[in-house]
N, C-alpha and C. Protein backbone atom coordinates (compact mmCIF):
# COMPACT_ATOMS: atom_id res chain seq x y z
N UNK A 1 -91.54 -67.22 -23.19
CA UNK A 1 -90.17 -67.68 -23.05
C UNK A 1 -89.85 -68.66 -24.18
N UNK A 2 -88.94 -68.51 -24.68
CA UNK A 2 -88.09 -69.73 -25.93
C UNK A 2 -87.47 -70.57 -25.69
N UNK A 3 -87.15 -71.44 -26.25
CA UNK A 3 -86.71 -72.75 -25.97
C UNK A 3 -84.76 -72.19 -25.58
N UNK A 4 -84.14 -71.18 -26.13
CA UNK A 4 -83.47 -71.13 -26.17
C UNK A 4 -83.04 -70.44 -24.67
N UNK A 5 -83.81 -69.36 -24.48
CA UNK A 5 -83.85 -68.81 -23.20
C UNK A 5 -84.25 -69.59 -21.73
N UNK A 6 -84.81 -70.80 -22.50
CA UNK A 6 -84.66 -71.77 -21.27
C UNK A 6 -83.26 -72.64 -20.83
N UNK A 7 -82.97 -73.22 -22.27
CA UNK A 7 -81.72 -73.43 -22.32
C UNK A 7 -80.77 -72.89 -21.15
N UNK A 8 -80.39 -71.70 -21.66
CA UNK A 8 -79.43 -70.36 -20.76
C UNK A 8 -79.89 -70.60 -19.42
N UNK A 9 -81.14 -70.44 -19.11
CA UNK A 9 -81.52 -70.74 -17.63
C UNK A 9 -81.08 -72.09 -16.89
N UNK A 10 -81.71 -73.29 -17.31
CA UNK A 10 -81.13 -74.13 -17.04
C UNK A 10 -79.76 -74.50 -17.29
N UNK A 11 -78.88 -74.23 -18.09
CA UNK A 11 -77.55 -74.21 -18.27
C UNK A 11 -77.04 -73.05 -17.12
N UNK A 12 -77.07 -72.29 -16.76
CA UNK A 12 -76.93 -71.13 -15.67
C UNK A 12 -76.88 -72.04 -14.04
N UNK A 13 -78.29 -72.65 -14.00
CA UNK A 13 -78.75 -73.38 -13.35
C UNK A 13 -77.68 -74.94 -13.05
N UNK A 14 -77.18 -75.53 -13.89
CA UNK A 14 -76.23 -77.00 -13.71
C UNK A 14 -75.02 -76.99 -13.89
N UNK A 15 -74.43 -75.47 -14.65
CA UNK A 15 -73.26 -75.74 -14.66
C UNK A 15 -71.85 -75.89 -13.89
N UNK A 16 -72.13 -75.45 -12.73
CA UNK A 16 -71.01 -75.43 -11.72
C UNK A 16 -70.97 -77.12 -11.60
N UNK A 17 -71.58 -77.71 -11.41
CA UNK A 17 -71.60 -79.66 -11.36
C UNK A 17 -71.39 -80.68 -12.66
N UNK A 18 -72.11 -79.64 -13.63
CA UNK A 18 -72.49 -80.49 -14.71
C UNK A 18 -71.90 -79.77 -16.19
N UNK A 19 -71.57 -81.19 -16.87
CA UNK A 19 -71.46 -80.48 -18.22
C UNK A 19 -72.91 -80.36 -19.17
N UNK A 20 -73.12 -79.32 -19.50
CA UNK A 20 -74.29 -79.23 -20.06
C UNK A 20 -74.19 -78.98 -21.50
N UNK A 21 -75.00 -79.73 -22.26
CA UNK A 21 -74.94 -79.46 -23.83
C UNK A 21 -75.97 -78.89 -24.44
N UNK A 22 -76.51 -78.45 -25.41
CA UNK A 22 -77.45 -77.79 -25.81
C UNK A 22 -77.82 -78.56 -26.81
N UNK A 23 -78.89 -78.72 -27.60
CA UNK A 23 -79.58 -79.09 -29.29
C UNK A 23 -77.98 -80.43 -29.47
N UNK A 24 -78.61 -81.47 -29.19
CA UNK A 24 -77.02 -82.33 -29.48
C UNK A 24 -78.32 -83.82 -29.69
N UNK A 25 -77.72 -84.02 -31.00
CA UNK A 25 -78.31 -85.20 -31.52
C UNK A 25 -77.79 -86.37 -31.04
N UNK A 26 -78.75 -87.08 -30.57
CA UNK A 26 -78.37 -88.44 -30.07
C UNK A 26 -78.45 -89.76 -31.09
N UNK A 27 -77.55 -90.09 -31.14
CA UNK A 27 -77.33 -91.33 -32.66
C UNK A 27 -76.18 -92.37 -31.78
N UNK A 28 -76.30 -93.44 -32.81
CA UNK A 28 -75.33 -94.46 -32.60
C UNK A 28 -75.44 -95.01 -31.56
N UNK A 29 -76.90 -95.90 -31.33
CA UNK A 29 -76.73 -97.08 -30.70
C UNK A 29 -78.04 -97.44 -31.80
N UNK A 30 -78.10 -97.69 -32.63
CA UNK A 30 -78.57 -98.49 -33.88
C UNK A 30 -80.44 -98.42 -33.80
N UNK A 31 -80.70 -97.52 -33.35
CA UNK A 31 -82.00 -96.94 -33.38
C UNK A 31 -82.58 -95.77 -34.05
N UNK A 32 -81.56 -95.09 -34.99
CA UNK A 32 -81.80 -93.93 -35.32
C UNK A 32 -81.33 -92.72 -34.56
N UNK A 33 -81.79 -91.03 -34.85
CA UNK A 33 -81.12 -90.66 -34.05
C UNK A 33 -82.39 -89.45 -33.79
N UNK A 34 -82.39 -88.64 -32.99
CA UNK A 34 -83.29 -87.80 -32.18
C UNK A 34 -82.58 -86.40 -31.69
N UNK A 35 -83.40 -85.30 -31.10
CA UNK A 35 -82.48 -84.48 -31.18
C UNK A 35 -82.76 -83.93 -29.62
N UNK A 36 -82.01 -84.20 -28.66
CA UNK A 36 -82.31 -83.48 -27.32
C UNK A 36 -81.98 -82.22 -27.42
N UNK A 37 -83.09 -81.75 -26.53
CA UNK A 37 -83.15 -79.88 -26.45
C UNK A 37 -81.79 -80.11 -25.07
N UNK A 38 -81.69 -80.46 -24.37
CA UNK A 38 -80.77 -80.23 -23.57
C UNK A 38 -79.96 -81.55 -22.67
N UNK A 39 -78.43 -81.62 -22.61
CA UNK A 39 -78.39 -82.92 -21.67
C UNK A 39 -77.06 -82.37 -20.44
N UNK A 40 -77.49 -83.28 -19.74
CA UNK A 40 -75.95 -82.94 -19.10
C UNK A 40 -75.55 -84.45 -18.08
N UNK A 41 -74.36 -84.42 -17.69
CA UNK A 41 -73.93 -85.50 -16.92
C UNK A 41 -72.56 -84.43 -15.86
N UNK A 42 -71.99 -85.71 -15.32
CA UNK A 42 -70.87 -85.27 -14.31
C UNK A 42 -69.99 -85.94 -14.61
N UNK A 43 -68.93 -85.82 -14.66
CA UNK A 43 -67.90 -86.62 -15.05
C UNK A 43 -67.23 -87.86 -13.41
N UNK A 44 -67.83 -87.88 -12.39
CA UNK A 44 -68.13 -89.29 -11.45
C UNK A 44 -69.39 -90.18 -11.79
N UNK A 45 -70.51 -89.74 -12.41
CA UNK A 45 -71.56 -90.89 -12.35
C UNK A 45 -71.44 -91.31 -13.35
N UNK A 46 -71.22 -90.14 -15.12
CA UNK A 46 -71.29 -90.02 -16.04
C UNK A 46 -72.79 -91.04 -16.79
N UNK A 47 -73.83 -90.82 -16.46
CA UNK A 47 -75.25 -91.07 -16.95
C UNK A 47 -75.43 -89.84 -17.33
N UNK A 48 -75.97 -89.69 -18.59
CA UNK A 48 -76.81 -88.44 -18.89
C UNK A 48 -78.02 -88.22 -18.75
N UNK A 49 -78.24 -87.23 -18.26
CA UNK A 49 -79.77 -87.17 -18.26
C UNK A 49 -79.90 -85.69 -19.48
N UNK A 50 -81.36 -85.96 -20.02
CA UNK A 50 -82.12 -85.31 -20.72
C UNK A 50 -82.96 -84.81 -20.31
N UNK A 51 -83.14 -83.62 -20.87
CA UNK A 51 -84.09 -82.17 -20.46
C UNK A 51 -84.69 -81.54 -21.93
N UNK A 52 -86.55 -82.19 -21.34
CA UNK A 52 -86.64 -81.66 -23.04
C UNK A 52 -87.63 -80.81 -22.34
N UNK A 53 -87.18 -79.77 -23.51
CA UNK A 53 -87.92 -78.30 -23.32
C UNK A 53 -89.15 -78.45 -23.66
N UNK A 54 -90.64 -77.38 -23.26
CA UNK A 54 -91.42 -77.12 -23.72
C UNK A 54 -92.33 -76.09 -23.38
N UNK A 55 -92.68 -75.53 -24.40
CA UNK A 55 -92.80 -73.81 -24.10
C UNK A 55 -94.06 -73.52 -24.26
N UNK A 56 -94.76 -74.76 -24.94
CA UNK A 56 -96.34 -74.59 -24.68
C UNK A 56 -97.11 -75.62 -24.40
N UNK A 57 -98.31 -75.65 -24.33
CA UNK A 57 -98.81 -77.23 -23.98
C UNK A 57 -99.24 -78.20 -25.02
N UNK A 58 -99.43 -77.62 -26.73
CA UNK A 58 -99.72 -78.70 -27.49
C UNK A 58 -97.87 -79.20 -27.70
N UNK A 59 -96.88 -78.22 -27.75
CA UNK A 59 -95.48 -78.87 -27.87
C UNK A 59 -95.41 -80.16 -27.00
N UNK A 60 -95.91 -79.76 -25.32
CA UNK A 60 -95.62 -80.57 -24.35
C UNK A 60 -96.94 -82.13 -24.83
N UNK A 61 -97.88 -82.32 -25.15
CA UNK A 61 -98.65 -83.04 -25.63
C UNK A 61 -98.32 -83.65 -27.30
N UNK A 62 -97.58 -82.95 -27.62
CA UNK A 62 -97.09 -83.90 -29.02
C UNK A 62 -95.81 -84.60 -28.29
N UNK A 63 -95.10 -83.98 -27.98
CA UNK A 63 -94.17 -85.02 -27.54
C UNK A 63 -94.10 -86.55 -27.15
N UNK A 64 -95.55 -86.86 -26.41
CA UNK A 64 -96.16 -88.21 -26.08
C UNK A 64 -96.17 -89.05 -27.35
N UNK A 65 -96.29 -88.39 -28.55
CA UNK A 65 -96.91 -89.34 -29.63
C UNK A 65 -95.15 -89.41 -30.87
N UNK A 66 -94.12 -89.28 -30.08
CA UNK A 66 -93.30 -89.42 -31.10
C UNK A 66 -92.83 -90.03 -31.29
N UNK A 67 -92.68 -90.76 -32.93
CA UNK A 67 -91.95 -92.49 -33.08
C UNK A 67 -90.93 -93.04 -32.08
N UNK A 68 -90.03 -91.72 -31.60
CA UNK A 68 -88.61 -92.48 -30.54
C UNK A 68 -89.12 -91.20 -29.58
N UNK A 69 -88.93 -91.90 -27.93
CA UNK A 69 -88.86 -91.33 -27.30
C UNK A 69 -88.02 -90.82 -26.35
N UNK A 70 -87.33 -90.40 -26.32
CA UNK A 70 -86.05 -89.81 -25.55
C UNK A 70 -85.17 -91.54 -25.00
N UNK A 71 -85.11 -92.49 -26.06
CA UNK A 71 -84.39 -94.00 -25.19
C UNK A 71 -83.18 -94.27 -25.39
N UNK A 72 -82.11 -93.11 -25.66
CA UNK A 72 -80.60 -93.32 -26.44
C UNK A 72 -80.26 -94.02 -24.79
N UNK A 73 -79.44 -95.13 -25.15
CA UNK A 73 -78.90 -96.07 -24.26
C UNK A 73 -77.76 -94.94 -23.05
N UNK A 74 -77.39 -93.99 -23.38
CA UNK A 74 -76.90 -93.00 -22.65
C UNK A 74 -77.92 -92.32 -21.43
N UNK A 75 -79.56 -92.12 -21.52
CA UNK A 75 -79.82 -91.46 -21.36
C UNK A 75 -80.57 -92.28 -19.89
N UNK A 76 -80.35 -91.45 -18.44
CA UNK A 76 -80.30 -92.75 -17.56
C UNK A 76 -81.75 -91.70 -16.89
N UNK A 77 -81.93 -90.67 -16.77
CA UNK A 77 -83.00 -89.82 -16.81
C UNK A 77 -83.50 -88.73 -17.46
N UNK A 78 -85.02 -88.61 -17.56
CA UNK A 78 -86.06 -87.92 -18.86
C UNK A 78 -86.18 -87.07 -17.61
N UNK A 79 -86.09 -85.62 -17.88
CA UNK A 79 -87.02 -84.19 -17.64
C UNK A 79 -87.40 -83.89 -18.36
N UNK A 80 -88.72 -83.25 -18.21
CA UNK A 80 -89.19 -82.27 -18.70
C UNK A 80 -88.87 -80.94 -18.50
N UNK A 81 -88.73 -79.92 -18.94
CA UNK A 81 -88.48 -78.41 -18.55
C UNK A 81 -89.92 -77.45 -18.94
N UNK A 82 -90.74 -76.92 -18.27
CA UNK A 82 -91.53 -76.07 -18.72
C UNK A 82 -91.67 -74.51 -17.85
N UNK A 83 -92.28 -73.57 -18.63
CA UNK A 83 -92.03 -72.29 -17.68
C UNK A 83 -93.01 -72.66 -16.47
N UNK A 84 -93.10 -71.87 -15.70
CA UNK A 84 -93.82 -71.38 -14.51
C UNK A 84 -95.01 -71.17 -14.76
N UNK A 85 -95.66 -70.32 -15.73
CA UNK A 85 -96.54 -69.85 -15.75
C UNK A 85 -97.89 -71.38 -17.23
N UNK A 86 -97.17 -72.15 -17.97
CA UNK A 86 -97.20 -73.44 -18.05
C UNK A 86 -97.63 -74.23 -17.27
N UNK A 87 -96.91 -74.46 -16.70
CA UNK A 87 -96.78 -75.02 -15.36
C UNK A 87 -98.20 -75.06 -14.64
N UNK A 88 -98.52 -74.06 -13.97
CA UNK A 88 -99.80 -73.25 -13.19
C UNK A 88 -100.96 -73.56 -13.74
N UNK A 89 -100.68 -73.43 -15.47
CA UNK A 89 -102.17 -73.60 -16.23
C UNK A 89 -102.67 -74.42 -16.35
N UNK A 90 -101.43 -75.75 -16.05
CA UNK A 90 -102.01 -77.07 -17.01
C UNK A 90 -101.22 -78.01 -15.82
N UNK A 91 -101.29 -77.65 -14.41
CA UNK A 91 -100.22 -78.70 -13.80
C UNK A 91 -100.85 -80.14 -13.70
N UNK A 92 -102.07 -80.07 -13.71
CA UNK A 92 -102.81 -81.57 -13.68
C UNK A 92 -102.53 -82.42 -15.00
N UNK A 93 -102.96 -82.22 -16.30
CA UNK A 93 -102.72 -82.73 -17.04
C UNK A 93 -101.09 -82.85 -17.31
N UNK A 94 -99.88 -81.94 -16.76
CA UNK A 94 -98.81 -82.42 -17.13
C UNK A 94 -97.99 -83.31 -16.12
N UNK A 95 -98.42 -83.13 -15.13
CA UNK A 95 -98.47 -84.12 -14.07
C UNK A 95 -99.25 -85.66 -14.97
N UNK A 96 -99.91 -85.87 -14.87
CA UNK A 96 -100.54 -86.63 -15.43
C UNK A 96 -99.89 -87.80 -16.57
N UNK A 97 -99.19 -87.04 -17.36
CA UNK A 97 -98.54 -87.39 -18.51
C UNK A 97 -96.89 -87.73 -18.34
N UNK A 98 -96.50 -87.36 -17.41
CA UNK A 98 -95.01 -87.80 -16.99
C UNK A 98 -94.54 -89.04 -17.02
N UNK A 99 -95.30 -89.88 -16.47
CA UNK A 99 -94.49 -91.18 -16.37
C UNK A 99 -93.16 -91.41 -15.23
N UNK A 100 -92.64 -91.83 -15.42
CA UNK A 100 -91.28 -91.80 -15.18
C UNK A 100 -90.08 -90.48 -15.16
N UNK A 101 -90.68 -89.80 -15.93
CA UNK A 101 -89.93 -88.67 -16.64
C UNK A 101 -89.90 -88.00 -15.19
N UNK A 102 -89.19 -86.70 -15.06
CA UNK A 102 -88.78 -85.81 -14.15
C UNK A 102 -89.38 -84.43 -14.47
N UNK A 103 -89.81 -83.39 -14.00
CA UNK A 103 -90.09 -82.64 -14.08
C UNK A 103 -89.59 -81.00 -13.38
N UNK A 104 -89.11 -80.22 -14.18
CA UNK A 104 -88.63 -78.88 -13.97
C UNK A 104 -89.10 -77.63 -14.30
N UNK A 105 -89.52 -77.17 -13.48
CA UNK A 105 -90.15 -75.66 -13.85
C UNK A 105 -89.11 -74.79 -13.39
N UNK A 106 -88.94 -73.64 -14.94
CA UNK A 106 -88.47 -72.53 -14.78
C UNK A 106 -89.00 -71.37 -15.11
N UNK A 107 -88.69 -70.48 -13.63
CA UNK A 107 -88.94 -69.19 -13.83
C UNK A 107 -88.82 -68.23 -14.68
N UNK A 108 -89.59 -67.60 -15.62
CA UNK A 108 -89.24 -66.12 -16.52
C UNK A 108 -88.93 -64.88 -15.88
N UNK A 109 -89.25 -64.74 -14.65
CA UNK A 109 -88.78 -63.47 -14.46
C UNK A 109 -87.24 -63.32 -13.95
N UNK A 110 -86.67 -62.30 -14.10
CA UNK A 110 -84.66 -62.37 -14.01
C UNK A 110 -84.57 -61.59 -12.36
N UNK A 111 -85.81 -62.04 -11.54
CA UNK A 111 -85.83 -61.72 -10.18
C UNK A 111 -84.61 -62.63 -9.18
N UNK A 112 -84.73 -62.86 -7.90
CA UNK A 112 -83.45 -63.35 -7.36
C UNK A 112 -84.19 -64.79 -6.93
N UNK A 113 -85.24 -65.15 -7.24
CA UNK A 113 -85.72 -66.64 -6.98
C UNK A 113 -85.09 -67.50 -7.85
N UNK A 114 -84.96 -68.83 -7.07
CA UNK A 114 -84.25 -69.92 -8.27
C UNK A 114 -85.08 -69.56 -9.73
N UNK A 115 -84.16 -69.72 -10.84
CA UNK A 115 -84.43 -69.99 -11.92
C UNK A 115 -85.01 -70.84 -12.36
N UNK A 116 -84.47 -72.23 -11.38
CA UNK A 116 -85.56 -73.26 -11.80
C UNK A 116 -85.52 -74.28 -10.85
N UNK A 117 -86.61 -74.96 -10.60
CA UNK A 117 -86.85 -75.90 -9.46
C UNK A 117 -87.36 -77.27 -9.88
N UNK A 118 -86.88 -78.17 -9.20
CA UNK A 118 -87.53 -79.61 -9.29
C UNK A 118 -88.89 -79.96 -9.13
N UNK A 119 -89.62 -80.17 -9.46
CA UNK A 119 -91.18 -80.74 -8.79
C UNK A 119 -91.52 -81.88 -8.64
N UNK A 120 -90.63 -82.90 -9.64
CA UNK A 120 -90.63 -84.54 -9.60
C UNK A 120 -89.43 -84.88 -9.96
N UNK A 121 -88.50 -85.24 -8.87
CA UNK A 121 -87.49 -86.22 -9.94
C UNK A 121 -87.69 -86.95 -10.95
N UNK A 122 -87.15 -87.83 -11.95
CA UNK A 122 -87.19 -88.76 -12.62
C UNK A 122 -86.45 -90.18 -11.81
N UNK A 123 -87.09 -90.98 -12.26
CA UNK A 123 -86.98 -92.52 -11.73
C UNK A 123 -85.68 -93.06 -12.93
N UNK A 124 -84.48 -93.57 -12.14
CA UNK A 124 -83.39 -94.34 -13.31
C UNK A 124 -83.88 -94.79 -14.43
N UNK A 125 -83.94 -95.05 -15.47
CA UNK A 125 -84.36 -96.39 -16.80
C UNK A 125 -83.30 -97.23 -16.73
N UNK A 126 -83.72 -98.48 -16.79
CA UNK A 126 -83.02 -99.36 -16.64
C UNK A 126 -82.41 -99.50 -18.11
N UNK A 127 -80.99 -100.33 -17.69
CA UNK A 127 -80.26 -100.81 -18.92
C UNK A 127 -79.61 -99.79 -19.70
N UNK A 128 -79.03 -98.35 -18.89
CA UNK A 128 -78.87 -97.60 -19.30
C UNK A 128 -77.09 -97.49 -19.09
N UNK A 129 -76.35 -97.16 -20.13
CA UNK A 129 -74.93 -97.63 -20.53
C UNK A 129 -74.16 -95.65 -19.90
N UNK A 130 -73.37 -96.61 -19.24
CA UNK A 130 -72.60 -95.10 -18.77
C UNK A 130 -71.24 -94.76 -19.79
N UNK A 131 -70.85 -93.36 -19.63
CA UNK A 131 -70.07 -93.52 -20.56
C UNK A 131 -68.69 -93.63 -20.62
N UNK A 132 -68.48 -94.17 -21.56
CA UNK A 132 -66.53 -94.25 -21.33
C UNK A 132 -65.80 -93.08 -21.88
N UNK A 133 -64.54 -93.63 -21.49
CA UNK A 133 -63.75 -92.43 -21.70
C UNK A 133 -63.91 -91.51 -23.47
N UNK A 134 -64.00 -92.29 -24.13
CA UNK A 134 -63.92 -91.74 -25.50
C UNK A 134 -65.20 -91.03 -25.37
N UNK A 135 -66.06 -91.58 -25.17
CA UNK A 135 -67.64 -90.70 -25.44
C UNK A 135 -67.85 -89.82 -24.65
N UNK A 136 -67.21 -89.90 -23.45
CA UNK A 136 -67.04 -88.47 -23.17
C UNK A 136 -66.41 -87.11 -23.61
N UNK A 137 -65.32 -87.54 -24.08
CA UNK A 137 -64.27 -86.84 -25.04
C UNK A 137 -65.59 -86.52 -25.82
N UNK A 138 -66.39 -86.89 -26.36
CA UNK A 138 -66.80 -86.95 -28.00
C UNK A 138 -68.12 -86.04 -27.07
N UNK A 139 -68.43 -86.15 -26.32
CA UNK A 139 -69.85 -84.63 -25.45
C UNK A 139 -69.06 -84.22 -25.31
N UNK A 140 -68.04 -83.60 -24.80
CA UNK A 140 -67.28 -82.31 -24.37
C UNK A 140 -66.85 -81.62 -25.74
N UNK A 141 -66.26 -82.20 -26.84
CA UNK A 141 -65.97 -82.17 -27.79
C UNK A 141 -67.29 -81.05 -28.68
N UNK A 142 -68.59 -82.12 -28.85
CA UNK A 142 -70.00 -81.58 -29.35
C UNK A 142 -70.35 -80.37 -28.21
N UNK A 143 -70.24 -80.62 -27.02
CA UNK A 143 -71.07 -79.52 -26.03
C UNK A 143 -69.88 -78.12 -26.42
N UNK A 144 -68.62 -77.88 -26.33
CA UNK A 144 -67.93 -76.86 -27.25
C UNK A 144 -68.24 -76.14 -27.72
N UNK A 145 -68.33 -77.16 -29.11
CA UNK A 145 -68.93 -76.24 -30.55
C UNK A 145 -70.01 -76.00 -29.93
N UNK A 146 -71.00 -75.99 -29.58
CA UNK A 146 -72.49 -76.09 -29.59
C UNK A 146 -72.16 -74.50 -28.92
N UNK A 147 -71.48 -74.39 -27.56
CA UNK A 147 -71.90 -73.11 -26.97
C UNK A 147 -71.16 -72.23 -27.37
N UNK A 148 -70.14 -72.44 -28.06
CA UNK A 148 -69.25 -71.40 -28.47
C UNK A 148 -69.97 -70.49 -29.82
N UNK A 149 -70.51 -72.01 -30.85
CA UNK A 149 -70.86 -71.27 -31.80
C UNK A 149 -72.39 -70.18 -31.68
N UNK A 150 -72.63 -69.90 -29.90
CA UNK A 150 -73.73 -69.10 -30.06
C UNK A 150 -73.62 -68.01 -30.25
């Protein structure tokens, strides 16, 4: 399964509630900027949470070691997304490595079982900035282009 075909799943999966964005770089709160595989929020809580993909287990194990880690002041919960069959091989060690983060396994097969299921929520991060009206404008705006231009 690809990062992209997870995407679709989980976007399939949140969108009746949620606005969901795809590959949308997170910049501008004076830390540099990073690139989430996936985010979405609601327009009542408006916290975003992040969903980072991973499609194998050294992807899911480099991720631990990267200069910024998913901390854009927007971002009020970390998932992980990995397939099913991921999942199964390595659930101890990715269990293990979570932290705080949230965890989502999705299904590959296009059978009638959820696409994708929770296994750990994620815990709030504190100090995390909700958004106002303009920056929302400005994700709806980016989430757009992003799915249109697929």
């Amino acid at each position: 399964m690809t990062e992209e075909e997870m995407q679709k799943k989980l976007g399939r999966h949140l969108f009746l509630k949620n606005i969901t964005i795809p590959n949308i770089t997170m910049h501008g709160d004076g830390k540099g900027e990073y690139e989430a595989d996936l985010i979405y929020f609601n327009l009542k809580v408006r916290v975003v949470t992040e969903i980072e993909i991973k499609v194998s287990i050294q992807d899911f194990r480099a991720d631990f070691k990267k200069k910024r880690y998913h901390d854009h002041l927007h971002v009020g919960y970390l998932y992980y997304a990995v397939p099913q069959d991921l999942y199964e091989d390595h659930k101890d060690e990715i269990e293990s490595l979570l932290g705080d983060a949230g965890l989502i396994v999705v299904n590959i097969s296009n059978n009638k079982r959820e696409d994708a299921r929770y296994i750990k929520r994620a815990k709030k991060r504190k100090d995390v900035k909700a958004l106002n009206e303009s920056e929302v404008i400005n994700y709806l705006r980016i989430g757009c282009m992003k799915w249109v231009n697929r």
